[in-house]
N, C-alpha and C. Protein backbone atom coordinates (compact mmCIF):
# COMPACT_ATOMS: atom_id res chain seq x y z
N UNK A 1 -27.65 19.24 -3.36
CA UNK A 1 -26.34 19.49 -3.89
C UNK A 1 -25.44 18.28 -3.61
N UNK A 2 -24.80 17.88 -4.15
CA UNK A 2 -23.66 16.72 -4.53
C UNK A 2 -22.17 17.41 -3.22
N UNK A 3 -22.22 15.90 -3.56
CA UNK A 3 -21.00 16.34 -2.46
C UNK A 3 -19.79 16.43 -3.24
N UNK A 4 -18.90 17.23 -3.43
CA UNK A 4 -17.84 17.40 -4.51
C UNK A 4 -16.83 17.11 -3.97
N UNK A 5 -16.27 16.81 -2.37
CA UNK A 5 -15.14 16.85 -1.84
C UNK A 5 -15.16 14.82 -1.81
N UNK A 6 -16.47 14.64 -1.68
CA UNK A 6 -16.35 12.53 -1.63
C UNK A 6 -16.18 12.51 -3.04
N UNK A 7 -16.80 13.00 -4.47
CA UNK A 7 -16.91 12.89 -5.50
C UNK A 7 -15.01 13.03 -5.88
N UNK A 8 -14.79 13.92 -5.75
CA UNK A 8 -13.26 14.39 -5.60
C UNK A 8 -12.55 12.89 -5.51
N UNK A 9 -12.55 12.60 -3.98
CA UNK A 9 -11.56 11.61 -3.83
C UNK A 9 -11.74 10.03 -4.28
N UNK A 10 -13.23 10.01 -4.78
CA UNK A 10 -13.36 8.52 -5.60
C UNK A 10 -12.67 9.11 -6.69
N UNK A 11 -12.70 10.29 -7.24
CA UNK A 11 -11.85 10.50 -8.71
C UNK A 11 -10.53 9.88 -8.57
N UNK A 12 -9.79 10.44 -7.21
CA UNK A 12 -8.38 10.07 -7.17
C UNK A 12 -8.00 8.98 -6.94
N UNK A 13 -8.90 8.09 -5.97
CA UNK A 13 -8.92 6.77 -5.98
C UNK A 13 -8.63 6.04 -7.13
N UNK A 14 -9.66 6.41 -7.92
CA UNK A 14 -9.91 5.51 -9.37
C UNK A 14 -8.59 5.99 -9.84
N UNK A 15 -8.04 7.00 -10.30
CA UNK A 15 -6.77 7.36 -10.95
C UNK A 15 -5.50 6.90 -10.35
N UNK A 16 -5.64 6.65 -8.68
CA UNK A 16 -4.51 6.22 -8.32
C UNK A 16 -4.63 4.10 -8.73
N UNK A 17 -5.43 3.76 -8.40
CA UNK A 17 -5.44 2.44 -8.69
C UNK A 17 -5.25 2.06 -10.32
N UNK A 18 -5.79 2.97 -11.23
CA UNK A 18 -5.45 2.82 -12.70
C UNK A 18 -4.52 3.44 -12.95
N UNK A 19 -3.64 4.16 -12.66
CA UNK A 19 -2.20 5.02 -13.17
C UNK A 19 -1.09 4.91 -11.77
N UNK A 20 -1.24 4.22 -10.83
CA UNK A 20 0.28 4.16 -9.99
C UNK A 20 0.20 2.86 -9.14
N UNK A 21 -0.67 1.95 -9.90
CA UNK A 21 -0.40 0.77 -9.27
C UNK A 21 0.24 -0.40 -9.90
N UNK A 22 0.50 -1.33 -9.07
CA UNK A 22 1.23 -2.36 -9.74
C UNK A 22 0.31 -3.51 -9.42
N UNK A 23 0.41 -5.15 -10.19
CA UNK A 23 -0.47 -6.20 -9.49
C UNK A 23 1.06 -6.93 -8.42
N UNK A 24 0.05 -7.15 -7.35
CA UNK A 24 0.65 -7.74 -6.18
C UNK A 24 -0.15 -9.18 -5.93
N UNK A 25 0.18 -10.16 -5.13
CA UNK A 25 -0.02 -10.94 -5.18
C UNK A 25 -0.93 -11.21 -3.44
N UNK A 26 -1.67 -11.26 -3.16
CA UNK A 26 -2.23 -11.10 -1.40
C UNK A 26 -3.14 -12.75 -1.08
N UNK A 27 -1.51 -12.95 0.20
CA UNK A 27 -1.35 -14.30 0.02
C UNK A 27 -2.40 -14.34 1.95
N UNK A 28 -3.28 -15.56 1.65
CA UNK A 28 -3.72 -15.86 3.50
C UNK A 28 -3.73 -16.82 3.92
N UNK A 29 -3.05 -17.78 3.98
CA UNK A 29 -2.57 -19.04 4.36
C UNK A 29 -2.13 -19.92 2.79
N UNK A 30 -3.72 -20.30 2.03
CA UNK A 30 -3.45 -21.39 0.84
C UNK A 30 -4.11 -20.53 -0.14
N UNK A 31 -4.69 -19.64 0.51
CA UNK A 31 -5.92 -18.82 -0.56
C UNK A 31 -4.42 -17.30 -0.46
N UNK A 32 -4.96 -17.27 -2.26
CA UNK A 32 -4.34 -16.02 -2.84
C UNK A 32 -4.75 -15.71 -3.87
N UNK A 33 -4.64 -14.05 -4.54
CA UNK A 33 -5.52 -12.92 -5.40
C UNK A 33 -4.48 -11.94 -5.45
N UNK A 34 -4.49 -11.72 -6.71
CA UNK A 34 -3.63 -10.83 -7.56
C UNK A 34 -4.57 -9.53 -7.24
N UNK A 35 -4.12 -8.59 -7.19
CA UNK A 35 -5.09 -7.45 -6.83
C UNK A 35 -4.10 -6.25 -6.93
N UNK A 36 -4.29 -4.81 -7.70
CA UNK A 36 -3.41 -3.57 -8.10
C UNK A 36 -3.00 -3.04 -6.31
N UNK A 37 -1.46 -2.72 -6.12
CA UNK A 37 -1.60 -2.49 -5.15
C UNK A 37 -0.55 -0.82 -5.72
N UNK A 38 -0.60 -0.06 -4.56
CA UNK A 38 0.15 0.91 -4.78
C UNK A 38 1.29 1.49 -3.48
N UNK A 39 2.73 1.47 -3.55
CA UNK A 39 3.63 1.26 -2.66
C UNK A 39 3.89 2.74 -1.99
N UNK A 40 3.68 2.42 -0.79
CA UNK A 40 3.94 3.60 0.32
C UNK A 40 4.93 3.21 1.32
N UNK A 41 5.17 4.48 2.35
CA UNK A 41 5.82 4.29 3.41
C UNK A 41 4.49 4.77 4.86
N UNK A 42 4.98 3.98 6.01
CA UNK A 42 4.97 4.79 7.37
C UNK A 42 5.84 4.57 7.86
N UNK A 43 6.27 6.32 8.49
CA UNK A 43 7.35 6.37 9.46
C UNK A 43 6.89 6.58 11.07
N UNK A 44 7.77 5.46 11.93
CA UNK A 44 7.03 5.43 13.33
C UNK A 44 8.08 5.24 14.34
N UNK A 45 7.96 5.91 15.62
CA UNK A 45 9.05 5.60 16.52
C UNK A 45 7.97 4.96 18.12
N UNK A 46 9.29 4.50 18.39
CA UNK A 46 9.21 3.57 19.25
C UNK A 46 10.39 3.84 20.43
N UNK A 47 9.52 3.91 21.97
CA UNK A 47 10.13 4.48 22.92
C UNK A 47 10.48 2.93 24.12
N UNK A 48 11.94 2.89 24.46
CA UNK A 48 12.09 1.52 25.14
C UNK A 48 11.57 2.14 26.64
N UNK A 49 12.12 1.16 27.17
CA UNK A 49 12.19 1.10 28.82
C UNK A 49 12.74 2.54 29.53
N UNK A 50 14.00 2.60 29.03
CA UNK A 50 14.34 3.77 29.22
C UNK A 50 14.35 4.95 29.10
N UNK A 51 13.76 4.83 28.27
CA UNK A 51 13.20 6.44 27.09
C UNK A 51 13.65 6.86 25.64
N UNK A 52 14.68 5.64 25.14
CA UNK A 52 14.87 5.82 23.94
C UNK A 52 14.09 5.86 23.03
N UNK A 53 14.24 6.50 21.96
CA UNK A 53 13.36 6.45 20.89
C UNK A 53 14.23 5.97 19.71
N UNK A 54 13.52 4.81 19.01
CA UNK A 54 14.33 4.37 17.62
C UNK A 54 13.12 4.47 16.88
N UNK A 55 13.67 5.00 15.63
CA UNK A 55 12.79 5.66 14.43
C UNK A 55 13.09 4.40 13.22
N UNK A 56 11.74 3.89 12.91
CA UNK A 56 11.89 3.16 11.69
C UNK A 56 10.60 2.91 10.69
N UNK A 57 10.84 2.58 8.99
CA UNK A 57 9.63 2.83 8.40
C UNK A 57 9.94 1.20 8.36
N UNK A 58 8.33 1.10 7.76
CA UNK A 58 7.94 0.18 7.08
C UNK A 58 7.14 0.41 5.65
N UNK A 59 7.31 -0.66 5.08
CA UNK A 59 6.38 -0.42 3.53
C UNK A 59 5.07 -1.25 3.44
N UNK A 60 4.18 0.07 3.23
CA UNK A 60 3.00 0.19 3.00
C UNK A 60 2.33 -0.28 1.48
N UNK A 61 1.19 -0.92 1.58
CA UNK A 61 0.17 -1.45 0.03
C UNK A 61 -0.86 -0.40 0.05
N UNK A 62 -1.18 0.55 -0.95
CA UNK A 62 -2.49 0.68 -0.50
C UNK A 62 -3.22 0.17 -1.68
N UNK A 63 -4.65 -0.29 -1.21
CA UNK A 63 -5.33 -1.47 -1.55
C UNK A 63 -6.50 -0.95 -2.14
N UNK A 64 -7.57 -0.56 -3.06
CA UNK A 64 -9.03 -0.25 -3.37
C UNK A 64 -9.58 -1.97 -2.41
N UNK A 65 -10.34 -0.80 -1.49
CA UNK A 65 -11.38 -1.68 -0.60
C UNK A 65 -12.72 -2.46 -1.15
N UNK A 66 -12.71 -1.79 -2.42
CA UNK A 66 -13.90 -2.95 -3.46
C UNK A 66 -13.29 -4.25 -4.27
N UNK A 67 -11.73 -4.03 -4.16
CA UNK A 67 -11.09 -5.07 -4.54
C UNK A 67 -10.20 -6.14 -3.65
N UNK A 68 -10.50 -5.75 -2.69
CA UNK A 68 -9.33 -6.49 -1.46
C UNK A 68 -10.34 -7.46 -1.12
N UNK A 69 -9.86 -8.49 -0.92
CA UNK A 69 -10.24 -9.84 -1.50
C UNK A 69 -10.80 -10.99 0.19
N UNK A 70 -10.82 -9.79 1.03
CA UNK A 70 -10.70 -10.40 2.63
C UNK A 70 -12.20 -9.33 3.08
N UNK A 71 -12.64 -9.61 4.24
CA UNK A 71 -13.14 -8.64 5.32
C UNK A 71 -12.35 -7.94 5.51
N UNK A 72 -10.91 -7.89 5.68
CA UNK A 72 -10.28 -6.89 6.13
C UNK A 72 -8.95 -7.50 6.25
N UNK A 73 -7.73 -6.99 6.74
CA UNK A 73 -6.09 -7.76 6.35
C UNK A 73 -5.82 -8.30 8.02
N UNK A 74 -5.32 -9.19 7.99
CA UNK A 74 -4.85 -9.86 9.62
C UNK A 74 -2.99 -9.94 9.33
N UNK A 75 -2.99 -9.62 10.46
CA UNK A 75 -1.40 -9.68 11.09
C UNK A 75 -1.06 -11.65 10.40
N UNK A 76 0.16 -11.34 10.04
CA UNK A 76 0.72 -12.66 9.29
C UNK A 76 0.18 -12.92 7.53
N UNK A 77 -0.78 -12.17 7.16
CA UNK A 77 -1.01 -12.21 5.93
C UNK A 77 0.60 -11.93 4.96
N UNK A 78 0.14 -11.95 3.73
CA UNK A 78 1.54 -12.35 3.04
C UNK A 78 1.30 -11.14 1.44
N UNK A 79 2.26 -10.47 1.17
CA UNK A 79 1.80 -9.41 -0.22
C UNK A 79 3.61 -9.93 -0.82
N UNK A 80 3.15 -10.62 -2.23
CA UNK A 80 4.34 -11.00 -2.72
C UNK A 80 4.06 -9.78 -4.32
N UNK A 81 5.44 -8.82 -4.17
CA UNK A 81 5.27 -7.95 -4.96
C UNK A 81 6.92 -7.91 -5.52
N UNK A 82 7.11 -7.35 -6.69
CA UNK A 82 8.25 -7.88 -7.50
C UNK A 82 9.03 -8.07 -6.87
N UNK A 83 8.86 -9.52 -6.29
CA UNK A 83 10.19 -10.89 -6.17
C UNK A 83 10.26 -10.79 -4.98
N UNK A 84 9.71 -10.04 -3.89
CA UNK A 84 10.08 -9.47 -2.93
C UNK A 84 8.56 -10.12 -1.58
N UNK A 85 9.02 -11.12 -0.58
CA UNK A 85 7.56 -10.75 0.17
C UNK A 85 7.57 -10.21 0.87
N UNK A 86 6.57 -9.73 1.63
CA UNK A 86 6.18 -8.58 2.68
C UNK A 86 5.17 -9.34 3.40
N UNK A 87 5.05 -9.48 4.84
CA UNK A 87 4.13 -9.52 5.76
C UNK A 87 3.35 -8.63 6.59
N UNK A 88 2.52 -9.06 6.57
CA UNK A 88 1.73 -7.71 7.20
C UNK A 88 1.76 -8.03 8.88
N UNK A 89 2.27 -6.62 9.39
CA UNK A 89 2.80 -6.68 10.62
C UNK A 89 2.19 -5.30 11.31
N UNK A 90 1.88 -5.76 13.04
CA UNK A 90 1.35 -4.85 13.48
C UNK A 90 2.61 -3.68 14.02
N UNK A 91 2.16 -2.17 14.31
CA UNK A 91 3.14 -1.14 14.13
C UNK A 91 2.50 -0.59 16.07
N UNK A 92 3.52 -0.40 16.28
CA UNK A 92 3.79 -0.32 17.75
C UNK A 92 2.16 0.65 18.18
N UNK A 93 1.06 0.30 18.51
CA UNK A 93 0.10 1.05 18.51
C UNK A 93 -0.92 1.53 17.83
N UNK A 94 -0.42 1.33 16.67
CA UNK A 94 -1.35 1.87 15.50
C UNK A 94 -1.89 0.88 14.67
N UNK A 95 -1.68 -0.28 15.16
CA UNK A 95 -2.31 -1.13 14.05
C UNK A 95 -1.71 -2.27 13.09
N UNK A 96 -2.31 -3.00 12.04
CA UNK A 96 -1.75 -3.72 10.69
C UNK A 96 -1.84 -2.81 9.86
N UNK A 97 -2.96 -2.05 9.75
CA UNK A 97 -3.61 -1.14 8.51
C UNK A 97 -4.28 -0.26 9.42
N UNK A 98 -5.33 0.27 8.19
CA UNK A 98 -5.70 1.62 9.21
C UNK A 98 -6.55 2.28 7.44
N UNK A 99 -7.29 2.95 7.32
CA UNK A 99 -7.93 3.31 6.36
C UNK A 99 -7.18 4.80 5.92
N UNK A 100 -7.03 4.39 4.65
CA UNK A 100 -6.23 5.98 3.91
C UNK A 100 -6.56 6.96 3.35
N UNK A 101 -8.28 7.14 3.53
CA UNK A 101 -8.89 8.39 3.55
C UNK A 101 -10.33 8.18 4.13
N UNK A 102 -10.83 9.52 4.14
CA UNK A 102 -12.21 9.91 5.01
C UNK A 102 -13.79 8.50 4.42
N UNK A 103 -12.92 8.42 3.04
CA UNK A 103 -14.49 7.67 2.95
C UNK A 103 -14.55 6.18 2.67
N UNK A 104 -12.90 5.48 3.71
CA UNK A 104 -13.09 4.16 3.45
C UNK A 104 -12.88 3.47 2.20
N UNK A 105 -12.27 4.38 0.89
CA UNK A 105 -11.95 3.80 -0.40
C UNK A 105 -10.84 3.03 0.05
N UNK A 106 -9.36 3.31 0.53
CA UNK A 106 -8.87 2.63 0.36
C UNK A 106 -8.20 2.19 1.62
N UNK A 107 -7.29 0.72 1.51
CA UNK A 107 -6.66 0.00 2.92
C UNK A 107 -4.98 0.51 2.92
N UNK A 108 -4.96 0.91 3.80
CA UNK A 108 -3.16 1.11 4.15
C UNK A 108 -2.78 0.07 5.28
N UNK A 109 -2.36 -1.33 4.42
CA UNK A 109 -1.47 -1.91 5.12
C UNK A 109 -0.26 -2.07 4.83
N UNK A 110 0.06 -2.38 6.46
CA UNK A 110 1.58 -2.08 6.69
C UNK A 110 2.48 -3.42 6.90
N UNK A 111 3.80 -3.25 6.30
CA UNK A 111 4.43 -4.68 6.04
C UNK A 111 5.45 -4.80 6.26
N UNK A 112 6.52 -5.78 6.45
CA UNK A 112 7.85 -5.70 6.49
C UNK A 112 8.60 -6.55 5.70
N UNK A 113 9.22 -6.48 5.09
CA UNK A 113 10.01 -7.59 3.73
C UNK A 113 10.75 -8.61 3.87
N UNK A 114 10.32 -9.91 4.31
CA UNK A 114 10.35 -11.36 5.26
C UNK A 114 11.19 -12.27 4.49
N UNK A 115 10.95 -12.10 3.00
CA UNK A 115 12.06 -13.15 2.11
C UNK A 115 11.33 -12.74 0.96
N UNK A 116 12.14 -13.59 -0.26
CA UNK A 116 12.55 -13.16 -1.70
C UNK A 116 11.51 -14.25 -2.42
N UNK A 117 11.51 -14.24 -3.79
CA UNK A 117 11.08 -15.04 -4.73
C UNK A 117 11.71 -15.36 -5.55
């Protein structure tokens, strides 16, 4: 018997990368690749010295992992998406990225918006 729940989410994969993505630009020093990306948030807090907690998002790419153009995304990489760049930045604990479902289709990296175009 087929597995219908992995079958399932390559469906949505494929539909999210062909119906809610945009092309982005994924920059790594001199080398860069246009590649469909699709725009998210994570929301994350962060506790100081004292015990405060400050709450802040950042904006998220998510990426089809048969098309992302690296082994995988490194802290300082560069996603220039309408007019706007974003660096990919690590999030207090959790990471640059981090995988956005059970079977490794796609990359959720995380960015912060560094300068304009």
């Amino acid at each position: 018997m087929s597995d219908l729940i992995r079958q399932g989410s390559q469906w949505l994969e494929q539909m999210r990368a062909s119906h809610i993505s945009s092309p982005v630009t994924y920059r790594r020093d001199e080398d860069s690749h246009e590649v469909n990306a699709t725009f998210g948030r994570t929301e994350y807090e962060v506790e100081d010295e004292y015990g405060l907690r400050v709450g802040a998002q950042v904006t998220d790419f998510l990426i089809s992992a048969e098309v992302f153009p690296f082994d995988e995304p490194e802290a300082g990489d560069q996603i220039v998406a309408d007019g706007a760049v974003f660096e990919v930045m690590n999030l207090a604990g959790q990471g640059h990225w981090r995988w956005s479902d059970p079977y490794r289709q796609t990359l959720r990296i995380h960015t912060k918006e560094v300068d304009s175009e």
